[in-house]
C-alpha atoms as a PDB file:
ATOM      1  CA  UNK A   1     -16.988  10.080 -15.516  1.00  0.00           C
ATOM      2  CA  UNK A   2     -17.833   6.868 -17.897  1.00  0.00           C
ATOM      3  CA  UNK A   3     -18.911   4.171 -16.430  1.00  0.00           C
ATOM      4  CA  UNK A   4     -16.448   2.162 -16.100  1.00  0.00           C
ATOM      5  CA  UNK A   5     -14.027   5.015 -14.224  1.00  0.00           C
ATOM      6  CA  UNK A   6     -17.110   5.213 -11.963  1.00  0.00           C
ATOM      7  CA  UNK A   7     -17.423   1.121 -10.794  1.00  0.00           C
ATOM      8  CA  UNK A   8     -13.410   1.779 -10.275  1.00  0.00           C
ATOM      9  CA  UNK A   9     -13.887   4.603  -8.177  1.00  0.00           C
ATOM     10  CA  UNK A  10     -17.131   3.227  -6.200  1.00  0.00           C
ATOM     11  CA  UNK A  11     -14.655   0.399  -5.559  1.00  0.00           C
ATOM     12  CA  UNK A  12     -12.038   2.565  -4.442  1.00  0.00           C
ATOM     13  CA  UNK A  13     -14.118   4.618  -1.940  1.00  0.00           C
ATOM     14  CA  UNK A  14     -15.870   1.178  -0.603  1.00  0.00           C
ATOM     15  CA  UNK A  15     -12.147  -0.073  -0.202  1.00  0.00           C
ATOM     16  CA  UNK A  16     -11.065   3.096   1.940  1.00  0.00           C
ATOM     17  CA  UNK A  17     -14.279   3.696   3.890  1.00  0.00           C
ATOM     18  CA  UNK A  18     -13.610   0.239   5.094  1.00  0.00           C
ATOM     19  CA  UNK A  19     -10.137   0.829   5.666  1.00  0.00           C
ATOM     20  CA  UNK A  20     -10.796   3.667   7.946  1.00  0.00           C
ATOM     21  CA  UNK A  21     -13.762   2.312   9.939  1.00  0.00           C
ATOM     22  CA  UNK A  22     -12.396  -0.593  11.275  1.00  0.00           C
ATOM     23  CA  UNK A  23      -8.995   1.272  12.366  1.00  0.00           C
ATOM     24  CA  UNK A  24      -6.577   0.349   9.551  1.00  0.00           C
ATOM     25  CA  UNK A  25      -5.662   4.495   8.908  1.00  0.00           C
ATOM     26  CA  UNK A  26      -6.816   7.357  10.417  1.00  0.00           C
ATOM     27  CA  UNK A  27      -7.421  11.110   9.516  1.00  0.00           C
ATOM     28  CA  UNK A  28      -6.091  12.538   6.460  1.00  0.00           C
ATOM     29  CA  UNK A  29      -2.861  10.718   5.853  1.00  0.00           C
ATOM     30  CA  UNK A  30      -3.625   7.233   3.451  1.00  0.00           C
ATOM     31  CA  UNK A  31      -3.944   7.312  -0.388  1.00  0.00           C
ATOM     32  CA  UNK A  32      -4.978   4.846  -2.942  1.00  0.00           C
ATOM     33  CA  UNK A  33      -5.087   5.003  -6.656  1.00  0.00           C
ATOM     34  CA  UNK A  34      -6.423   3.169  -9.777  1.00  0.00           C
ATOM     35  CA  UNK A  35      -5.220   2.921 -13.538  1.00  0.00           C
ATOM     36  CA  UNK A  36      -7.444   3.850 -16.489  1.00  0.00           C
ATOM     37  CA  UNK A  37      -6.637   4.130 -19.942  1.00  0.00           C
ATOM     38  CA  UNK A  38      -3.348   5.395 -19.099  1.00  0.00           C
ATOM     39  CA  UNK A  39      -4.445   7.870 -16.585  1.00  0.00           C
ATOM     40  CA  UNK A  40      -3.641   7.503 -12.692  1.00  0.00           C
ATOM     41  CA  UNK A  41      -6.662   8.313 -10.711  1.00  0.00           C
ATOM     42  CA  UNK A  42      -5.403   8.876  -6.910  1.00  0.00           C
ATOM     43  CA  UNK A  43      -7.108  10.401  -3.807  1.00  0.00           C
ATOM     44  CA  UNK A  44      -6.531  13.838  -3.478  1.00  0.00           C
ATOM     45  CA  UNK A  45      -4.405  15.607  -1.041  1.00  0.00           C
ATOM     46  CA  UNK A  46      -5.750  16.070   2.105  1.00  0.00           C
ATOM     47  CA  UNK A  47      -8.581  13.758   1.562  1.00  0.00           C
ATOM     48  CA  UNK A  48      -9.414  11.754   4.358  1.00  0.00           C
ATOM     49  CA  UNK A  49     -10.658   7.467   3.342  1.00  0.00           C
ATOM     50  CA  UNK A  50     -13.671   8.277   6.051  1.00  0.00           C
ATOM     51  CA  UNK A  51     -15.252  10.630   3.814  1.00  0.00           C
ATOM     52  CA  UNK A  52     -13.796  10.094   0.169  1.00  0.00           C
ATOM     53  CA  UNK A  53     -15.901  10.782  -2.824  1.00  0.00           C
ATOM     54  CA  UNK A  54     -15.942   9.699  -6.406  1.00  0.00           C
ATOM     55  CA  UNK A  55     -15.117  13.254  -7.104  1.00  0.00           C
ATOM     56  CA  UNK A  56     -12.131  13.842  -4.723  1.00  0.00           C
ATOM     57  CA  UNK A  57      -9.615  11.514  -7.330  1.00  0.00           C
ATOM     58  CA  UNK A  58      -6.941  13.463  -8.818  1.00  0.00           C
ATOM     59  CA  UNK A  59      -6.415  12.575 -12.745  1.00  0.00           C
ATOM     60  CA  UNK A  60      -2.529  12.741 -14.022  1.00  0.00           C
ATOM     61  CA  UNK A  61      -1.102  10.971 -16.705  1.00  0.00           C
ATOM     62  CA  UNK A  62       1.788   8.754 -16.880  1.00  0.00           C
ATOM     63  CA  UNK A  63       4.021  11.583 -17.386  1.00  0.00           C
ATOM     64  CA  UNK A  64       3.099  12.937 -13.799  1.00  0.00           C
ATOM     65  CA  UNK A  65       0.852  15.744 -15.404  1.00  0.00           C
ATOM     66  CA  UNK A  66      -2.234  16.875 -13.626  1.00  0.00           C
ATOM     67  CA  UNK A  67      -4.781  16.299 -16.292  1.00  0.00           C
ATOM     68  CA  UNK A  68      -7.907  16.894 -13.268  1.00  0.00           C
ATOM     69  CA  UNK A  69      -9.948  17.185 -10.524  1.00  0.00           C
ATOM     70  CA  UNK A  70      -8.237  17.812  -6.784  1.00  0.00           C
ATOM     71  CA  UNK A  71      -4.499  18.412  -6.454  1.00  0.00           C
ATOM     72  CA  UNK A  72      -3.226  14.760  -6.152  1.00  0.00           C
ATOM     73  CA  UNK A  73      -1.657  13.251  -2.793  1.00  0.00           C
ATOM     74  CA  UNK A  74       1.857  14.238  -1.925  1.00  0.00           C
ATOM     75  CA  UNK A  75       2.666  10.729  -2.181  1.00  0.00           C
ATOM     76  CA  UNK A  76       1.662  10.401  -6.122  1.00  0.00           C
ATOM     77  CA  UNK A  77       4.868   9.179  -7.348  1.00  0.00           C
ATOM     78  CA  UNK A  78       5.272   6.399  -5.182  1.00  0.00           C
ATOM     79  CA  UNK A  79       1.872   5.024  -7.121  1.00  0.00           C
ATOM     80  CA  UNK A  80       3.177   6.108 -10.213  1.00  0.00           C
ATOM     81  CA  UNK A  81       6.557   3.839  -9.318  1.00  0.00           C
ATOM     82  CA  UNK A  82       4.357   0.921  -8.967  1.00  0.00           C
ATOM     83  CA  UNK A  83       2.491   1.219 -12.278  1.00  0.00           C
ATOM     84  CA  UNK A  84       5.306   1.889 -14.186  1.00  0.00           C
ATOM     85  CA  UNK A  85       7.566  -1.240 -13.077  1.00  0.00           C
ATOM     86  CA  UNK A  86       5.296  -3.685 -11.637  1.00  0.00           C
ATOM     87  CA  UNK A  87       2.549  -2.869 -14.301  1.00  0.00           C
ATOM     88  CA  UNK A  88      -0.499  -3.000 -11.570  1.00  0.00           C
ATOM     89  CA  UNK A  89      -3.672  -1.744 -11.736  1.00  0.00           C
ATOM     90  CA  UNK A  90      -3.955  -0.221  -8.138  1.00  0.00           C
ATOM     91  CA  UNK A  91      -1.989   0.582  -5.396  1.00  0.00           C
ATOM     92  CA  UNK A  92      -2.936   1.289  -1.840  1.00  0.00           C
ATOM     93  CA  UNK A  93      -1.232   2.774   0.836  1.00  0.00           C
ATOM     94  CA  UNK A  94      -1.787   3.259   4.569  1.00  0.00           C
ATOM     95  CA  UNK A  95      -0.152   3.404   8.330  1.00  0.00           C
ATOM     96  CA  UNK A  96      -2.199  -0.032   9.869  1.00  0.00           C
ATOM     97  CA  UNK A  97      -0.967  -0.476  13.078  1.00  0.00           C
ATOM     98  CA  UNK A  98       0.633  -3.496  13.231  1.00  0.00           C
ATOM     99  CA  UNK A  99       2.667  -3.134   9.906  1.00  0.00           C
ATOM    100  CA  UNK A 100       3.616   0.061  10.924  1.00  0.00           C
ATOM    101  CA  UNK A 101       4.595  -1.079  13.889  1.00  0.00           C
ATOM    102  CA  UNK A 102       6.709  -3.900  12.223  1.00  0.00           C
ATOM    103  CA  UNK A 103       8.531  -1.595   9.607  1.00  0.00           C
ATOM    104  CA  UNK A 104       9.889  -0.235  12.981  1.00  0.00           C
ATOM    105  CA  UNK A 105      11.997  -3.078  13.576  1.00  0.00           C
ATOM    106  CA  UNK A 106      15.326  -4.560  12.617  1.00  0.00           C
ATOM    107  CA  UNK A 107      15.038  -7.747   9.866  1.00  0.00           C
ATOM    108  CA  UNK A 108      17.686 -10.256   9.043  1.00  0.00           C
ATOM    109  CA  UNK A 109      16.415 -10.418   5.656  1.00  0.00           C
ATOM    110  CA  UNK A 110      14.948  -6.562   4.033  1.00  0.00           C
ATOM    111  CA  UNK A 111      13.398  -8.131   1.244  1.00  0.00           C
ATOM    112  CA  UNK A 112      11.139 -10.526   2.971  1.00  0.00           C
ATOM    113  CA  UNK A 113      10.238  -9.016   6.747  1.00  0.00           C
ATOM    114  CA  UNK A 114       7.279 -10.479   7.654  1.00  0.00           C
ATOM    115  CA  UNK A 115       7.977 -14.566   8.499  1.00  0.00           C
ATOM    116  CA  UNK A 116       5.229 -16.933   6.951  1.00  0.00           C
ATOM    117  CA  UNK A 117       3.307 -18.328   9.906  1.00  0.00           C
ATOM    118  CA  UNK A 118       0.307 -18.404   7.856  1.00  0.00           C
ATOM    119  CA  UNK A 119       0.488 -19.262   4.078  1.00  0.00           C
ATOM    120  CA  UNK A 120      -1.934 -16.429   2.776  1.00  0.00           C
ATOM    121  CA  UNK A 121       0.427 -13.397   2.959  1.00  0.00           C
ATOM    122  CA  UNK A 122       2.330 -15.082   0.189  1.00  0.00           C
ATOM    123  CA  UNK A 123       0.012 -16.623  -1.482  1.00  0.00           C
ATOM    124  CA  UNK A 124      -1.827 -13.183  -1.943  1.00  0.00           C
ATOM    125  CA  UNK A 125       0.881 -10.858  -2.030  1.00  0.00           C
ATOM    126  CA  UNK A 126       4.872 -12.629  -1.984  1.00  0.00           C
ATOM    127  CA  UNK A 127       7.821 -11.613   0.012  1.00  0.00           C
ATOM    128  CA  UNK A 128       7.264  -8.327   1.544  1.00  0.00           C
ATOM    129  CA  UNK A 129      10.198  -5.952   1.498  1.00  0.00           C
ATOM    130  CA  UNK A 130      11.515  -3.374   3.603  1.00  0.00           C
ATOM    131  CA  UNK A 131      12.017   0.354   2.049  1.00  0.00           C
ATOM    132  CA  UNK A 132      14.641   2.545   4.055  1.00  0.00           C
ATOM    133  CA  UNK A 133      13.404   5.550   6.009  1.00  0.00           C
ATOM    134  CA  UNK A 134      12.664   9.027   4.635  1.00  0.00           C
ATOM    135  CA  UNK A 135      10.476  11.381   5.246  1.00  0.00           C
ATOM    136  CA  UNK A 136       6.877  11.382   3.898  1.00  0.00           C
ATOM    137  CA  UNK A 137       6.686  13.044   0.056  1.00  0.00           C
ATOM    138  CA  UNK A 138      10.253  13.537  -0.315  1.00  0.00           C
ATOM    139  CA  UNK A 139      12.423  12.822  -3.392  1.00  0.00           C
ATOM    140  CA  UNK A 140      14.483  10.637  -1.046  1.00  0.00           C
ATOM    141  CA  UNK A 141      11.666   8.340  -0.525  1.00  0.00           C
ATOM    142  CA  UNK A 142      11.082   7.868  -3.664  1.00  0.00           C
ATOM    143  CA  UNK A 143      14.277   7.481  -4.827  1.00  0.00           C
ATOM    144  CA  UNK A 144      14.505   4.768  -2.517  1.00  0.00           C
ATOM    145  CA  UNK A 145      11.151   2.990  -3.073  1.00  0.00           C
ATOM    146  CA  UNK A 146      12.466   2.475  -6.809  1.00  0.00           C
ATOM    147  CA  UNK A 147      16.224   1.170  -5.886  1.00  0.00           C
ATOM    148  CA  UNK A 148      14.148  -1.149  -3.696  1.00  0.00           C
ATOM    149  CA  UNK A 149      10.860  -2.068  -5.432  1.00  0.00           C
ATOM    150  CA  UNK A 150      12.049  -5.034  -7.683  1.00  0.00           C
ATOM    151  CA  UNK A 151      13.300  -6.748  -4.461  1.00  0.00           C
ATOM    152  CA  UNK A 152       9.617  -7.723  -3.562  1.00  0.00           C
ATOM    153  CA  UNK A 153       5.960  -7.652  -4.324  1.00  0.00           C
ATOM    154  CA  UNK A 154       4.716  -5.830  -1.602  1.00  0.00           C
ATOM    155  CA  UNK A 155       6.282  -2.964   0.685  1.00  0.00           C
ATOM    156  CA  UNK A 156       7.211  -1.664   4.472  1.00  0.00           C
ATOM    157  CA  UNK A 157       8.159   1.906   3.866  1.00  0.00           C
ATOM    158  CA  UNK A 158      10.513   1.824   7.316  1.00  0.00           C
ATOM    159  CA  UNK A 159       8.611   3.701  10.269  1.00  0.00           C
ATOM    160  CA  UNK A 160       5.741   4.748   7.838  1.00  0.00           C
ATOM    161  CA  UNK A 161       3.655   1.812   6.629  1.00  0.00           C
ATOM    162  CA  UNK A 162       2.589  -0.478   3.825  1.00  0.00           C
ATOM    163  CA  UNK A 163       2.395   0.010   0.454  1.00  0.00           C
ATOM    164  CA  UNK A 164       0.622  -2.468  -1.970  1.00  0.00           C
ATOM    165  CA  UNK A 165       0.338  -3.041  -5.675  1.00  0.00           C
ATOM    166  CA  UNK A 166      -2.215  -5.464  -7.306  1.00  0.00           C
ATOM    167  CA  UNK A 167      -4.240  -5.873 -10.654  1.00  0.00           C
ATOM    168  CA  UNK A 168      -7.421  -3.992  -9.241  1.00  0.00           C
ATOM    169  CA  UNK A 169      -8.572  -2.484  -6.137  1.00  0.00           C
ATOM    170  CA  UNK A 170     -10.060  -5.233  -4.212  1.00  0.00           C
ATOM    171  CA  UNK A 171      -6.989  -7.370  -4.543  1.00  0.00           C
ATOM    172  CA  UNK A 172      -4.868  -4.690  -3.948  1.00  0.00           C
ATOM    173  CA  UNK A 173      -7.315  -4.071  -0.369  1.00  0.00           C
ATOM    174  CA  UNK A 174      -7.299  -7.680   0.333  1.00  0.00           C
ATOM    175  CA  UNK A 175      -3.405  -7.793   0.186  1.00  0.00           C
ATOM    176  CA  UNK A 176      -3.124  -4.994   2.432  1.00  0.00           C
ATOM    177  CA  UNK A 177      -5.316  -6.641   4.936  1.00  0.00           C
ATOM    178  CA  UNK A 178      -3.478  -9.567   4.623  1.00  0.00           C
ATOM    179  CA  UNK A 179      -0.027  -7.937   4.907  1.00  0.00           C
ATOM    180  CA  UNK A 180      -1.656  -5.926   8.496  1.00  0.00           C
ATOM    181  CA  UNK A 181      -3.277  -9.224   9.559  1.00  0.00           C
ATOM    182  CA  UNK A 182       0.078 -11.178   8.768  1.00  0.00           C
ATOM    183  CA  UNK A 183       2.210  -8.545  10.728  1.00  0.00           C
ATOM    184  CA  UNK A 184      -0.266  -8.616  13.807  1.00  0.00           C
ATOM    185  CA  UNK A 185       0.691 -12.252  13.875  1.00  0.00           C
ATOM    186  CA  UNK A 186       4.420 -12.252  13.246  1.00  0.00           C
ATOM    187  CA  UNK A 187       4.045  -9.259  16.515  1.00  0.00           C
ATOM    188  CA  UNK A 188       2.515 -11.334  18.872  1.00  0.00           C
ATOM    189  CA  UNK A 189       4.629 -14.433  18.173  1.00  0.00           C
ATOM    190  CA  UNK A 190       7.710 -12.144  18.089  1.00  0.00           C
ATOM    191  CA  UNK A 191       8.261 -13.294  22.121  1.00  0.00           C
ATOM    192  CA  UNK A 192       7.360 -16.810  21.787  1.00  0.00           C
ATOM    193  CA  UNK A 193       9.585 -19.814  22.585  1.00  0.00           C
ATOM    194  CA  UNK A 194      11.573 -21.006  19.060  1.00  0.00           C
ATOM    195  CA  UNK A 195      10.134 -24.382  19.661  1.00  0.00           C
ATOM    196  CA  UNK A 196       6.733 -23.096  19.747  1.00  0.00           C
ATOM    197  CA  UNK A 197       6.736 -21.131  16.490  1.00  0.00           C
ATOM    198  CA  UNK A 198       6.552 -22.597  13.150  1.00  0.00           C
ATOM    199  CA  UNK A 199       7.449 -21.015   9.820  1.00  0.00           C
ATOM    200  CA  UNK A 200       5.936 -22.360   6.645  1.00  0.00           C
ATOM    201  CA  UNK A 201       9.130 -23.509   3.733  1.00  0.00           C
ATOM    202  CA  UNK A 202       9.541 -21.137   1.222  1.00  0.00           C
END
């Protein structure tokens, strides 16, 4: 591993250690990914963020070829959908409670759930956009992740959790807080008076 694959990856396993010791996934079910000289480095399957390794990254191509290392997550192509139209340089994915919990919902508007009572969400990430269920790993999932991914910048994959794309890894981890952080907020406030809730314009 050169160099600069390893400062990715060291920033990939910082990211999801982090992730999964203050609560925002849990056992074996998040992955997260990085771009290198057109190869796709994602956690393998199985792997849990706790106790990720340098080691434990799955290399494919851009083809969706298995070029090394572990057998990748299940989840791979959903990655692969974001490099390939959005042109990012990392994607993360896990089941945060809150944003899970807000995927679960019915929204007037599926391309832009989460209401801006805050202005960082957008200003970090844009509209976030809600993907219809299927289950986990299936071609229907991912068929419908790419009929819906131009829609917005980041994602709700319905009754499953976020999904976010950004140039590197710590932007795509500080999104992701963001988007749980923004969705804890948009919960609480779900009950409150109109009068007493204010959305930023635009």
């Amino acid at each position: 591993m050169n160099e600069e694959i390893a400062k990715k990856a060291e920033q990939a396993v910082w990211a999801a250690k982090s992730l999964f010791e203050r609560g925002k996934t849990a056992g074996s079910t998040a992955n997260l990914s990085f771009r290198h000289e057109g190869c796709i480095y994602i956690s393998g399957s199985g792997t849990c963020f706790g106790t990720l390794k340098s080691e434990d990254f799955a290399v494919m191509d851009m083809d969706g070829n298995h070029v090394g290392g572990p057998a990748p997550s299940k989840e791979y192509p959903l990655h692969r959908l974001l490099y390939e139209k959005k042109g990012v340089g990392a994607v993360i994915h896990v089941h945060s409670f809150y944003a899970t919990l807000w995927s679960c919902l019915k929204h007037p508007d599926e391309a832009d759930v989460i209401p801006g009572y805050t202005p960082y969400l957008k200003m970090k990430t844009g509209r976030i956009g809600l993907v219809p269920y299927a289950p986990p790993g299936s071609r229907e999932l991912f068929q419908a992740f790419e009929e819906h991914i131009g829609r917005s910048e980041g994602y709700l994959l319905q009754n499953h959790g976020p999904v976010i794309g950004a140039s590197d890894i710590l932007s795509a981890f500080y999104s992701i807080e963001e988007l749980e952080e923004s969705a804890r907020i948009a919960w609480h406030l779900r009950h409150e008076p109109k009068d007493a809730v204010n959305v930023i314009p635009g």
